[in-house]
PDB file of N, CA and C in Angstrom:
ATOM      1  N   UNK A   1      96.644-184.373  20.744  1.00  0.00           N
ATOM      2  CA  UNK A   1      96.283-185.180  19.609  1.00  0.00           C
ATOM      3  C   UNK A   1      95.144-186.100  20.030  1.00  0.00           C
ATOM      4  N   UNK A   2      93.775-185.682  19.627  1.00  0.00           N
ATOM      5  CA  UNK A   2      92.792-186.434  19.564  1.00  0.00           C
ATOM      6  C   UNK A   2      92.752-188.140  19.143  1.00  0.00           C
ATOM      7  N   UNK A   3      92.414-189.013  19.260  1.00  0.00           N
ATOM      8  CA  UNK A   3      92.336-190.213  18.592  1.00  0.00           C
ATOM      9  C   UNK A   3      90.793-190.295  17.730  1.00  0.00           C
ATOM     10  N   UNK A   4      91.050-191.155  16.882  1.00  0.00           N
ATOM     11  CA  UNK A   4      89.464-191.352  16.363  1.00  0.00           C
ATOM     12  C   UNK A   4      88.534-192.493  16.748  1.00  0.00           C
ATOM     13  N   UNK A   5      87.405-192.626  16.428  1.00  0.00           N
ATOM     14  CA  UNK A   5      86.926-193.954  16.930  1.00  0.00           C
ATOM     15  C   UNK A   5      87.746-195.354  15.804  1.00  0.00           C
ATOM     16  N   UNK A   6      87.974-195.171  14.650  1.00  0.00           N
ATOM     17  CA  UNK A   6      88.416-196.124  14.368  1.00  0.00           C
ATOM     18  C   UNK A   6      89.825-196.845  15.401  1.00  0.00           C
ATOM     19  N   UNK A   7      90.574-195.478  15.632  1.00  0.00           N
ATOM     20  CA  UNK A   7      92.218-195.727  16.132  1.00  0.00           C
ATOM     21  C   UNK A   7      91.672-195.657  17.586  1.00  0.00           C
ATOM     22  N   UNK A   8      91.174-195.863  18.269  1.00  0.00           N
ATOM     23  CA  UNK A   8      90.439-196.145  19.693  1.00  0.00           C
ATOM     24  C   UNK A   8      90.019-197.458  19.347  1.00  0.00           C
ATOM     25  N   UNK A   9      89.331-197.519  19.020  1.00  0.00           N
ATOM     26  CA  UNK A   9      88.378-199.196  18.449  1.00  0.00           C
ATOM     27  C   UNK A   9      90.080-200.416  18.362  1.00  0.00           C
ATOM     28  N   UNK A  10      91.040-199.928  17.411  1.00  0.00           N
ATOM     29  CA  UNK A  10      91.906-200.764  17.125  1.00  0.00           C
ATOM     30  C   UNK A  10      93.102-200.782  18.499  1.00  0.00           C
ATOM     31  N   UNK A  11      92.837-199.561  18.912  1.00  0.00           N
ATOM     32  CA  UNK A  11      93.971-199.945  19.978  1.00  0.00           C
ATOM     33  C   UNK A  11      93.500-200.396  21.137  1.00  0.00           C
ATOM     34  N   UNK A  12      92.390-200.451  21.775  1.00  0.00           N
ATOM     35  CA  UNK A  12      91.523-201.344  22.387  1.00  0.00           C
ATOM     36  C   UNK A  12      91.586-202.819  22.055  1.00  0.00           C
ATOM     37  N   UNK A  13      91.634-203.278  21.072  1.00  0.00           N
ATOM     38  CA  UNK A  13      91.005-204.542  20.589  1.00  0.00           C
ATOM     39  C   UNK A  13      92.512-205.339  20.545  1.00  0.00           C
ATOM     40  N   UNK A  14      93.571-204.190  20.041  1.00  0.00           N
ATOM     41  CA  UNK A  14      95.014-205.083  20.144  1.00  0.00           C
ATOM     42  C   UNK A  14      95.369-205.393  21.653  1.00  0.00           C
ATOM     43  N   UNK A  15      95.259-204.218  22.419  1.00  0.00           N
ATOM     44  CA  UNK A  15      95.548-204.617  24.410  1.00  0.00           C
ATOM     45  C   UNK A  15      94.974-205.643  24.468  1.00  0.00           C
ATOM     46  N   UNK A  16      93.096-205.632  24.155  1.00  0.00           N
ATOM     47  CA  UNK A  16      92.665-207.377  24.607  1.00  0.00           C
ATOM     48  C   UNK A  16      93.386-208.383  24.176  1.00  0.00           C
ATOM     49  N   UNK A  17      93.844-208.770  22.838  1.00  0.00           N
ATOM     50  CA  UNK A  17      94.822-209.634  22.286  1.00  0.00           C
ATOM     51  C   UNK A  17      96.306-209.543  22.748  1.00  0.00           C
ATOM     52  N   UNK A  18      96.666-208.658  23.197  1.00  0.00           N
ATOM     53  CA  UNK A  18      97.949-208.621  23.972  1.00  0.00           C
ATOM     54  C   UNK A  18      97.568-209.042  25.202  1.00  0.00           C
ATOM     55  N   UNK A  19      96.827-208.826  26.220  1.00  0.00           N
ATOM     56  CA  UNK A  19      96.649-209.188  27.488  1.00  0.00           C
ATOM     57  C   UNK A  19      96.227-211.011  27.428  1.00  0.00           C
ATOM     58  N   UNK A  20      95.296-211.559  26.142  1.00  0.00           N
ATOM     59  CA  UNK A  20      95.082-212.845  26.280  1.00  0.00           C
ATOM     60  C   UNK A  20      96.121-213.717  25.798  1.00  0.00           C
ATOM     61  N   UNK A  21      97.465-212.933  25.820  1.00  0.00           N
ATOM     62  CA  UNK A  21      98.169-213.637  24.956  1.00  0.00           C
ATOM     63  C   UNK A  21      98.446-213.990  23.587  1.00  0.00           C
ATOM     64  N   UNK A  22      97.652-213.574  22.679  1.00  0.00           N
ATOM     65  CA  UNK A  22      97.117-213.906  21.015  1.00  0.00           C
ATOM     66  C   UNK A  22      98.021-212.764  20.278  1.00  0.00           C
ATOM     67  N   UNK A  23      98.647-213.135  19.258  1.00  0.00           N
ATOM     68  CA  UNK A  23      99.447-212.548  18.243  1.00  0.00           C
ATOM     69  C   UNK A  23      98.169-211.540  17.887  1.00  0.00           C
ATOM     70  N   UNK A  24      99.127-210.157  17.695  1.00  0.00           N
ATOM     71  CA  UNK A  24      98.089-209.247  17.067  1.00  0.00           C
ATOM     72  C   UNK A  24      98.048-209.260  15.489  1.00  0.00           C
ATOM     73  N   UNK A  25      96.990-209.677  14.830  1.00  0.00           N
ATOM     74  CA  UNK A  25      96.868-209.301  13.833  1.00  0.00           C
ATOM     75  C   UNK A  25      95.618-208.689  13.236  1.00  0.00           C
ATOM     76  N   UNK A  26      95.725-208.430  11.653  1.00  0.00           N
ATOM     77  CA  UNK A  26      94.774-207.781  11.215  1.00  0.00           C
ATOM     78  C   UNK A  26      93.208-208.801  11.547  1.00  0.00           C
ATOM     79  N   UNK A  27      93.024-210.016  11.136  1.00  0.00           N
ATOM     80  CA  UNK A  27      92.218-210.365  11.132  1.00  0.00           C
ATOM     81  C   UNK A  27      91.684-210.550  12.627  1.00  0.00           C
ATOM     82  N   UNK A  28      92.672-210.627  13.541  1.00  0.00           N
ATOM     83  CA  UNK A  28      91.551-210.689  14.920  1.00  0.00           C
ATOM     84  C   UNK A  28      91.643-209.453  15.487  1.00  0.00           C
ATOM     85  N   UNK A  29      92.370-208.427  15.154  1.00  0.00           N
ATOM     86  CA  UNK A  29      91.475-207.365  15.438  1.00  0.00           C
ATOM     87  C   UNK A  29      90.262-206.712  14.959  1.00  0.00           C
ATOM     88  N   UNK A  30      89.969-207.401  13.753  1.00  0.00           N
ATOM     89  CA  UNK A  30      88.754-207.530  12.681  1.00  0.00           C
ATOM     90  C   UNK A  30      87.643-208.113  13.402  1.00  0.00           C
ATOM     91  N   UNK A  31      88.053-209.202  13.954  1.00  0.00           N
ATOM     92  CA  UNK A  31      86.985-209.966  14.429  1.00  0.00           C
ATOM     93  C   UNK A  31      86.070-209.429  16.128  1.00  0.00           C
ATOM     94  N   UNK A  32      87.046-208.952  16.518  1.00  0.00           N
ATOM     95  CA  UNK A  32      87.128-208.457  17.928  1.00  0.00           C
ATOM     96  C   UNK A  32      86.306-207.083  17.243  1.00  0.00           C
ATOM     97  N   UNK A  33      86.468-206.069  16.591  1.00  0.00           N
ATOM     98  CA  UNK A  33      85.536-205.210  15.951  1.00  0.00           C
ATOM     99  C   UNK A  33      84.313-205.831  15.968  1.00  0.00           C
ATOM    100  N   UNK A  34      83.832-206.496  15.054  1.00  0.00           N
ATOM    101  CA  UNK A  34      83.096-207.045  15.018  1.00  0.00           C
ATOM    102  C   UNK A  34      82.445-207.992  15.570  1.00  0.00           C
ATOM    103  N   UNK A  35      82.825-208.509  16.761  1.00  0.00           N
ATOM    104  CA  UNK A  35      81.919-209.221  18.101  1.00  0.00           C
ATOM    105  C   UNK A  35      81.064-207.675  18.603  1.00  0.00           C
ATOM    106  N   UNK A  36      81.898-206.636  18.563  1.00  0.00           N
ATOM    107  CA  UNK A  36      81.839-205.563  19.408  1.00  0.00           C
ATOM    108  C   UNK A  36      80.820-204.970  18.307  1.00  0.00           C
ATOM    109  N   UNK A  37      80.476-204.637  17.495  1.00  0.00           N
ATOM    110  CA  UNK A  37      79.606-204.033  16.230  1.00  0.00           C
ATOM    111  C   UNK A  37      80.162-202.660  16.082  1.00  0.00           C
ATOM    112  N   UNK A  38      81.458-202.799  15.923  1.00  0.00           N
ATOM    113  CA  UNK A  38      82.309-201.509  15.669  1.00  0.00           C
ATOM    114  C   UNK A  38      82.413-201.694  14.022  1.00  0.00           C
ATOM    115  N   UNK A  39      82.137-199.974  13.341  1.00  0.00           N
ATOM    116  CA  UNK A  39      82.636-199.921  12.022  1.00  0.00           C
ATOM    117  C   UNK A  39      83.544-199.357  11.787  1.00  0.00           C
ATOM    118  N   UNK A  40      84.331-199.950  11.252  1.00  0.00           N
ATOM    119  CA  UNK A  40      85.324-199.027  10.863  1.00  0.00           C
ATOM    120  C   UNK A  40      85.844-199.103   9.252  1.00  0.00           C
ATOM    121  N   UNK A  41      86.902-198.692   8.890  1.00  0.00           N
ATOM    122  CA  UNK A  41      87.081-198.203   7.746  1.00  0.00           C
ATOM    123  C   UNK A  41      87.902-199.532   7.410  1.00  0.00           C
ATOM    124  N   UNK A  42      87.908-200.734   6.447  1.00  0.00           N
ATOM    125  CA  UNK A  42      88.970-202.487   6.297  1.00  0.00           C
ATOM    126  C   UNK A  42      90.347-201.776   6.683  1.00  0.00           C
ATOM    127  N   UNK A  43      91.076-200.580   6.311  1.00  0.00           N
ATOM    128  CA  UNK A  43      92.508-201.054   6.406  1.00  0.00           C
ATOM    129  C   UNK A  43      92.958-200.095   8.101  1.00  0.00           C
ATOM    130  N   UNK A  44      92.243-199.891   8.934  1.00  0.00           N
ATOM    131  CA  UNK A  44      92.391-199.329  10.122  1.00  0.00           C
ATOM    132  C   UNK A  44      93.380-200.602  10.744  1.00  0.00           C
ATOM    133  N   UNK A  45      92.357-202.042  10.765  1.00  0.00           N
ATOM    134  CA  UNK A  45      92.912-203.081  11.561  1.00  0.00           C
ATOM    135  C   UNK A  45      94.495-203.477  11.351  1.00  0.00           C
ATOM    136  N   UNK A  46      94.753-203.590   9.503  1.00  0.00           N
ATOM    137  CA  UNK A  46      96.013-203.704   8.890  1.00  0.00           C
ATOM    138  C   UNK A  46      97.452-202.838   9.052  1.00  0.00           C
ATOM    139  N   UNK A  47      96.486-201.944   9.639  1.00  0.00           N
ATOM    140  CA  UNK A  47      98.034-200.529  10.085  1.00  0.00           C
ATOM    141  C   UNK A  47      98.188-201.049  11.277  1.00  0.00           C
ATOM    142  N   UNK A  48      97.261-201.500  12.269  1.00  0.00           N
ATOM    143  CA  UNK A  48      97.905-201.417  13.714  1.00  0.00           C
ATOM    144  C   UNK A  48      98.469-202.634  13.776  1.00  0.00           C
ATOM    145  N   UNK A  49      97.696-203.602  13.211  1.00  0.00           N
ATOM    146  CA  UNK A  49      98.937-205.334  13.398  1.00  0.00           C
ATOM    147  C   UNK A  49     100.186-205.033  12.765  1.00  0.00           C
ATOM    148  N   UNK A  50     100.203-204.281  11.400  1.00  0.00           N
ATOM    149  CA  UNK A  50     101.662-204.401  11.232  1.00  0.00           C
ATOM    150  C   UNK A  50     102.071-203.226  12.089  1.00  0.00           C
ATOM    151  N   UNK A  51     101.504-201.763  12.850  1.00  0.00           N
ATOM    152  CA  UNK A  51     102.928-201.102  13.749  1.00  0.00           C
ATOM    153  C   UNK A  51     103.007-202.030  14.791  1.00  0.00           C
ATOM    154  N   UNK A  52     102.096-202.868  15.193  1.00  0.00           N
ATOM    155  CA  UNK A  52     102.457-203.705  16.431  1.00  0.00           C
ATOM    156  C   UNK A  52     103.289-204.882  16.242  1.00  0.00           C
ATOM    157  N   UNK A  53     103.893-204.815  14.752  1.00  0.00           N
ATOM    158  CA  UNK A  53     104.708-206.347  14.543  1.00  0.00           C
ATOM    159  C   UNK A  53     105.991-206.100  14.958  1.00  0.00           C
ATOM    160  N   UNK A  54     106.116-207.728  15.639  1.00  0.00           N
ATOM    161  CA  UNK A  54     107.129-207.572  16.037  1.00  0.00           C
ATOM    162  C   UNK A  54     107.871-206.608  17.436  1.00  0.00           C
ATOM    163  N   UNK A  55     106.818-206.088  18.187  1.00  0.00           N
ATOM    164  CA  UNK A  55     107.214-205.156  19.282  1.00  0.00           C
ATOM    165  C   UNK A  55     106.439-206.035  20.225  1.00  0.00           C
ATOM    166  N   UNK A  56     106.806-205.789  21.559  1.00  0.00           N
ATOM    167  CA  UNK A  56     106.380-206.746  22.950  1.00  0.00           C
ATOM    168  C   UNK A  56     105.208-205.556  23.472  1.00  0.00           C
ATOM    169  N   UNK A  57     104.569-205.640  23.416  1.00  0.00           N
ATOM    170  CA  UNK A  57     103.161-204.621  23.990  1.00  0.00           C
ATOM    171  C   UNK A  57     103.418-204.593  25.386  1.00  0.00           C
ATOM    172  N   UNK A  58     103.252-205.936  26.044  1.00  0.00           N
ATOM    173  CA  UNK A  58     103.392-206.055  27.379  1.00  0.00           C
ATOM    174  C   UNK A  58     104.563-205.008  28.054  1.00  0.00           C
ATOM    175  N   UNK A  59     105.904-205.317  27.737  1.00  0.00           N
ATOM    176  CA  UNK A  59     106.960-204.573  28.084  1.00  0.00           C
ATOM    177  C   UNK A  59     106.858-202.902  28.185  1.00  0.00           C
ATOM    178  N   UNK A  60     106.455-202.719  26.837  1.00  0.00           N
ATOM    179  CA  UNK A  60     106.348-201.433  26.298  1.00  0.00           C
ATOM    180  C   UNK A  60     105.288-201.146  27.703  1.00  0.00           C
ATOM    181  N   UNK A  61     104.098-201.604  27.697  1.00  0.00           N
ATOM    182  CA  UNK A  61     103.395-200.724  28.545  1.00  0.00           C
ATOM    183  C   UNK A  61     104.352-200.415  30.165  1.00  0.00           C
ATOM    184  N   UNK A  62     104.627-202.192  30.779  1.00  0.00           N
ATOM    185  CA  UNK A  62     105.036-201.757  31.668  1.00  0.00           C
ATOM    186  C   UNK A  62     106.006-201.575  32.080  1.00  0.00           C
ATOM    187  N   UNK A  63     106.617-200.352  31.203  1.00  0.00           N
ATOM    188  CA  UNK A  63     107.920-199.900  31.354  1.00  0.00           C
ATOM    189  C   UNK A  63     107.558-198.313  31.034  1.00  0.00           C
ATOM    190  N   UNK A  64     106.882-197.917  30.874  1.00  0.00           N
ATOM    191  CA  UNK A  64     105.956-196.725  30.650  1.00  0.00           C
ATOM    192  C   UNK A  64     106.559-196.146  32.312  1.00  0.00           C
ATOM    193  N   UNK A  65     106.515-196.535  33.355  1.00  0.00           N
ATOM    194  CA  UNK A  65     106.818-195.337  34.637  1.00  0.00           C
ATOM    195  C   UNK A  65     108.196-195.316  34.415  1.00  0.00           C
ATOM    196  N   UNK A  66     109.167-196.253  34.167  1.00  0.00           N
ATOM    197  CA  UNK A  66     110.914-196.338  33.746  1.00  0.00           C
ATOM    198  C   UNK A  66     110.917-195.420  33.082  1.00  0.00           C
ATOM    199  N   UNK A  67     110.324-194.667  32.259  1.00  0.00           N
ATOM    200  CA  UNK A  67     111.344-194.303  31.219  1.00  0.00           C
ATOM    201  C   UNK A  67     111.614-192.471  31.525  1.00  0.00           C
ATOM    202  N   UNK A  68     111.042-191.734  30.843  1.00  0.00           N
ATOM    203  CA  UNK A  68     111.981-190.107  30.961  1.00  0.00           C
ATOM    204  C   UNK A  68     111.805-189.698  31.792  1.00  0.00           C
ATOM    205  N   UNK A  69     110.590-189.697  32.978  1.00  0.00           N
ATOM    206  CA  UNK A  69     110.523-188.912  34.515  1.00  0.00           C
ATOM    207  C   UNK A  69     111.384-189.406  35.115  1.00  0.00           C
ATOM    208  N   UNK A  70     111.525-191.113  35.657  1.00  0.00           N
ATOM    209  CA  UNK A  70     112.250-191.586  36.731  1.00  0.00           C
ATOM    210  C   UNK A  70     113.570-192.107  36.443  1.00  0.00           C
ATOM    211  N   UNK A  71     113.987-191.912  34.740  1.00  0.00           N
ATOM    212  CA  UNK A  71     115.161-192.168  34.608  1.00  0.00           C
ATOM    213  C   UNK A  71     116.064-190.572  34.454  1.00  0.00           C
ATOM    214  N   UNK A  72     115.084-189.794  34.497  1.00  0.00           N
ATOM    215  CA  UNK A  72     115.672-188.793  34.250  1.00  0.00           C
ATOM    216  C   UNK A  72     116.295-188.541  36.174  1.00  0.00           C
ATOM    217  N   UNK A  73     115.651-188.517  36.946  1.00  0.00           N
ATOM    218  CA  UNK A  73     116.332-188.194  37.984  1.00  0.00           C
ATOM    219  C   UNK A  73     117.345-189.214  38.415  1.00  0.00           C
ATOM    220  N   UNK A  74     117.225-190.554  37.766  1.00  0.00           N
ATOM    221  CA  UNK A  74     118.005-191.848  38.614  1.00  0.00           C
ATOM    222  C   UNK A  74     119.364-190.892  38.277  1.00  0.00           C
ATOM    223  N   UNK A  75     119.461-190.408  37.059  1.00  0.00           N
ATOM    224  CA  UNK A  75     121.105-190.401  36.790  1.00  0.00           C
ATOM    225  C   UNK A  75     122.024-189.598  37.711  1.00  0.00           C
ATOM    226  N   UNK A  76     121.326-188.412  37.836  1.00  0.00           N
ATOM    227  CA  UNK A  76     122.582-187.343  38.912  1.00  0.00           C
ATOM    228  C   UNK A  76     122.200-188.257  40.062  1.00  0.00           C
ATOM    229  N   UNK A  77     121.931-188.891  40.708  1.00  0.00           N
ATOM    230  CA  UNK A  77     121.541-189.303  41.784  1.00  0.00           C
ATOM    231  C   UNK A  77     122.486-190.138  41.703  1.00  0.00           C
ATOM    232  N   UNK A  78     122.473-191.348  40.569  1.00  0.00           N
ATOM    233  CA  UNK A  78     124.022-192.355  40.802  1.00  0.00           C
ATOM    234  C   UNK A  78     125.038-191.327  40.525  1.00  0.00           C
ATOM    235  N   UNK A  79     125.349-190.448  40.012  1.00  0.00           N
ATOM    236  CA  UNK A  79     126.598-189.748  39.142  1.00  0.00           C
ATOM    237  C   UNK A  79     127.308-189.145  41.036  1.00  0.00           C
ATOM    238  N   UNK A  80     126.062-188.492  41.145  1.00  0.00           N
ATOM    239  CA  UNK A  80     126.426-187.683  42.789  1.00  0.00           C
ATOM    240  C   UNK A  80     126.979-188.797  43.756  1.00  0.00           C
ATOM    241  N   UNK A  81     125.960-189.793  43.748  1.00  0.00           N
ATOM    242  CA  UNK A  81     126.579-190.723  44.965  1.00  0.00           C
ATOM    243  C   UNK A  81     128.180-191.265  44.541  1.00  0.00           C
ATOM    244  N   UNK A  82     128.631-191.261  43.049  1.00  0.00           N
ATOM    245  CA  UNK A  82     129.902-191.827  43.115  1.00  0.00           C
ATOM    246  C   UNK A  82     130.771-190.945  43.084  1.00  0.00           C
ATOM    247  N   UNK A  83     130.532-189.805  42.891  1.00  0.00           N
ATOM    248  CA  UNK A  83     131.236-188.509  43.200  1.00  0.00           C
ATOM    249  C   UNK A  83     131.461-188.214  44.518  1.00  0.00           C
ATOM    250  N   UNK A  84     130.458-188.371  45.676  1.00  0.00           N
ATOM    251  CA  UNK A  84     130.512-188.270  46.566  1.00  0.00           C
ATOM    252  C   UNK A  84     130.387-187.005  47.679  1.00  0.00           C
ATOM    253  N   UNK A  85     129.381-186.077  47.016  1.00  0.00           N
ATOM    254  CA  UNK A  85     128.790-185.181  46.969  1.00  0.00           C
ATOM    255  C   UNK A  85     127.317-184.370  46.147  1.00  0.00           C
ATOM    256  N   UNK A  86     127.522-185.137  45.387  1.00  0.00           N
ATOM    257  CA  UNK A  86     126.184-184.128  44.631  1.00  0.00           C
ATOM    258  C   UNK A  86     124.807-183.536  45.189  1.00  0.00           C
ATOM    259  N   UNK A  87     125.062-184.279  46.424  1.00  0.00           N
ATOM    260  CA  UNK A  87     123.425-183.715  47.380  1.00  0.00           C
ATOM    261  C   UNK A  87     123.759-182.552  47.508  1.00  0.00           C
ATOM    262  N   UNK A  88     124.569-182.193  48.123  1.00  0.00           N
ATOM    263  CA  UNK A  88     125.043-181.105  48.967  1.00  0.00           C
ATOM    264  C   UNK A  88     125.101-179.704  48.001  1.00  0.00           C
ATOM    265  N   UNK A  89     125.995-180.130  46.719  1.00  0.00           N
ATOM    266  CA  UNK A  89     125.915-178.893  45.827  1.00  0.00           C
ATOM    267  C   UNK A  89     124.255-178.919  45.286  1.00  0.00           C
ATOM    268  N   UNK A  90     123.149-179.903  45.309  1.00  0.00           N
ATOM    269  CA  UNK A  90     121.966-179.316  45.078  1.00  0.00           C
ATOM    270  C   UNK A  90     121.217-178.394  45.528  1.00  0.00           C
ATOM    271  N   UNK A  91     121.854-178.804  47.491  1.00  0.00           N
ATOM    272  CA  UNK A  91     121.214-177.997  48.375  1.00  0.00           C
ATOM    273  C   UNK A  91     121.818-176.619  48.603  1.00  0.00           C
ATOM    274  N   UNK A  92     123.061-175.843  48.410  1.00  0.00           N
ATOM    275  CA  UNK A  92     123.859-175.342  47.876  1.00  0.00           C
ATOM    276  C   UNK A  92     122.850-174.247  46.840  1.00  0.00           C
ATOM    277  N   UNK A  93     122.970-174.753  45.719  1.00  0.00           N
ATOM    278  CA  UNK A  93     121.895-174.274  44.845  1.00  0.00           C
ATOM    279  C   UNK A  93     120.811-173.375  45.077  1.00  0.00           C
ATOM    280  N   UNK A  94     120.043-174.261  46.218  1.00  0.00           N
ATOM    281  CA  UNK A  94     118.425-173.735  46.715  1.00  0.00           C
ATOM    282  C   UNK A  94     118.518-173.085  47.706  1.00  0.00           C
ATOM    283  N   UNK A  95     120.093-172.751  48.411  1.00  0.00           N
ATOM    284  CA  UNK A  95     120.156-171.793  49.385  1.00  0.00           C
ATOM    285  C   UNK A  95     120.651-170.347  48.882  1.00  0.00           C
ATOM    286  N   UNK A  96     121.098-170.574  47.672  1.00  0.00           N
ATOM    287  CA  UNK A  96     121.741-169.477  46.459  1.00  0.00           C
ATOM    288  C   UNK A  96     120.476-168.656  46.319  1.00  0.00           C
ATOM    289  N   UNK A  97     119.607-169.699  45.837  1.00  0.00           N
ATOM    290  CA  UNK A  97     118.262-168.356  45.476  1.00  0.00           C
ATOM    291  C   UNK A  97     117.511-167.898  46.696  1.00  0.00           C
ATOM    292  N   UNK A  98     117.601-168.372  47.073  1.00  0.00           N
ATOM    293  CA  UNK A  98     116.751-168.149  48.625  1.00  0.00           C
ATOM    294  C   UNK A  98     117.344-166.697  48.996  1.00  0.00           C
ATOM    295  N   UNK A  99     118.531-167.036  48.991  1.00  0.00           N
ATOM    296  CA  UNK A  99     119.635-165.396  49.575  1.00  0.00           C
ATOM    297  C   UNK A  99     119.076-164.391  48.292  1.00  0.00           C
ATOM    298  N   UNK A 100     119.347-164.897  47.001  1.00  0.00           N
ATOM    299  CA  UNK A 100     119.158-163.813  45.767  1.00  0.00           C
ATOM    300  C   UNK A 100     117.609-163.337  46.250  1.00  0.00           C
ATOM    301  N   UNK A 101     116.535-163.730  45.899  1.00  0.00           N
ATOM    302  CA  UNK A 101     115.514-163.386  46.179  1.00  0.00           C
ATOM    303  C   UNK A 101     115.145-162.482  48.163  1.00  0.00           C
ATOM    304  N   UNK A 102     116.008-162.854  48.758  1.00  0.00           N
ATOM    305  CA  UNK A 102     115.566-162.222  49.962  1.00  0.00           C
ATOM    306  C   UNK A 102     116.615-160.744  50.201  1.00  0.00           C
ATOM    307  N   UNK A 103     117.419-160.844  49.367  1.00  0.00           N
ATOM    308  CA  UNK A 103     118.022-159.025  49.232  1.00  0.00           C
ATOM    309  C   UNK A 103     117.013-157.847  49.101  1.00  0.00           C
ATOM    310  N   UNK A 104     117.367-157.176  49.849  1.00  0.00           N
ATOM    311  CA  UNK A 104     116.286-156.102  49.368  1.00  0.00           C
ATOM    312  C   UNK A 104     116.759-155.226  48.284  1.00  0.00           C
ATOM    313  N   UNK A 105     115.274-154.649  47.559  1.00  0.00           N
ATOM    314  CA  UNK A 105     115.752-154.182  46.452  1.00  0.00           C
ATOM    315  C   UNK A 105     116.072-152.538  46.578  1.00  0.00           C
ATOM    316  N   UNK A 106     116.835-152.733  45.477  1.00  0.00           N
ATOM    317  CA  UNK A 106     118.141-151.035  45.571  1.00  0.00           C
ATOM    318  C   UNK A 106     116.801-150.015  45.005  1.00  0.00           C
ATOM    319  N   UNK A 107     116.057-150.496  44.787  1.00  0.00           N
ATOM    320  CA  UNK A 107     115.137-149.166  43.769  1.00  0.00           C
ATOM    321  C   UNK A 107     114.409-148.232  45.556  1.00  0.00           C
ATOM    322  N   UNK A 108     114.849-146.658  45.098  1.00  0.00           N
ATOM    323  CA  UNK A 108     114.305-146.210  46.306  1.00  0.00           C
ATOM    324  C   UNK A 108     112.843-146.066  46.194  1.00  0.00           C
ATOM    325  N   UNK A 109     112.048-146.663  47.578  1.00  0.00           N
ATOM    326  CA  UNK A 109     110.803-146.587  47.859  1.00  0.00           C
ATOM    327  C   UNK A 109     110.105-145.025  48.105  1.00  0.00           C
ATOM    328  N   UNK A 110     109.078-144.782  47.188  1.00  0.00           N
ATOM    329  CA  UNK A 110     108.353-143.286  47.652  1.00  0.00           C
ATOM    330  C   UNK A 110     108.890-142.198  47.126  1.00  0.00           C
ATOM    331  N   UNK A 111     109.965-142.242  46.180  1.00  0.00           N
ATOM    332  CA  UNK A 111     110.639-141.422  45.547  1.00  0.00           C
ATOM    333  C   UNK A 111     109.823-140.297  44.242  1.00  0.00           C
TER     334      UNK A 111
END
């Protein structure tokens, strides 16, 4: 999914106002356009202050490495350690295919 220059222009201009601290809204992301001599279309600025109302930008971004890669592995990792095994049946696992794949195969050669 491509972005456009308007929805580039606005999500740019809300990070600067999130990073200086300043409530995002329509009008200073308006203004911030326009220091910058960006055109865009009046109600571009009005969609992104209100999806940004009310949500913490800051958080959201830096919680961006937390979320589905590294929470996805945290879990068997606590589940195993209180089980008190789960390494072992992983490694288990990767010695399973190792054997499957190194059988030789039944099809006769040169036939």
């Amino acid at each position: 999914m491509a972005l456009n220059k308007a929805e580039l222009a606005c999500v740019y201009s809300a990070l600067i106002l999130v990073d200086d601290d300043v409530a995002v809204t329509d009008e200073k992301i308006s203004t911030i356009l326009k220091a910058a001599s960006v055109d865009i279309e009046p109600y571009w600025p009005g969609l992104f202050a209100k999806a940004l109302e009310g949500i913490d930008v800051k958080s959201l971004i830096t919680s961006i490495g937390s979320g589905v890669g590294s929470g996805g592995g945290g879990a068997p990792a606590a589940g195993g350690a209180a089980a008190g095994g789960g390494a072992p049946a992983a490694a288990e696992k990767k010695e399973e295919k190792r054997i499957l794949i190194s059988k030789p195969c039944c099809y006769p050669v040169g036939a």
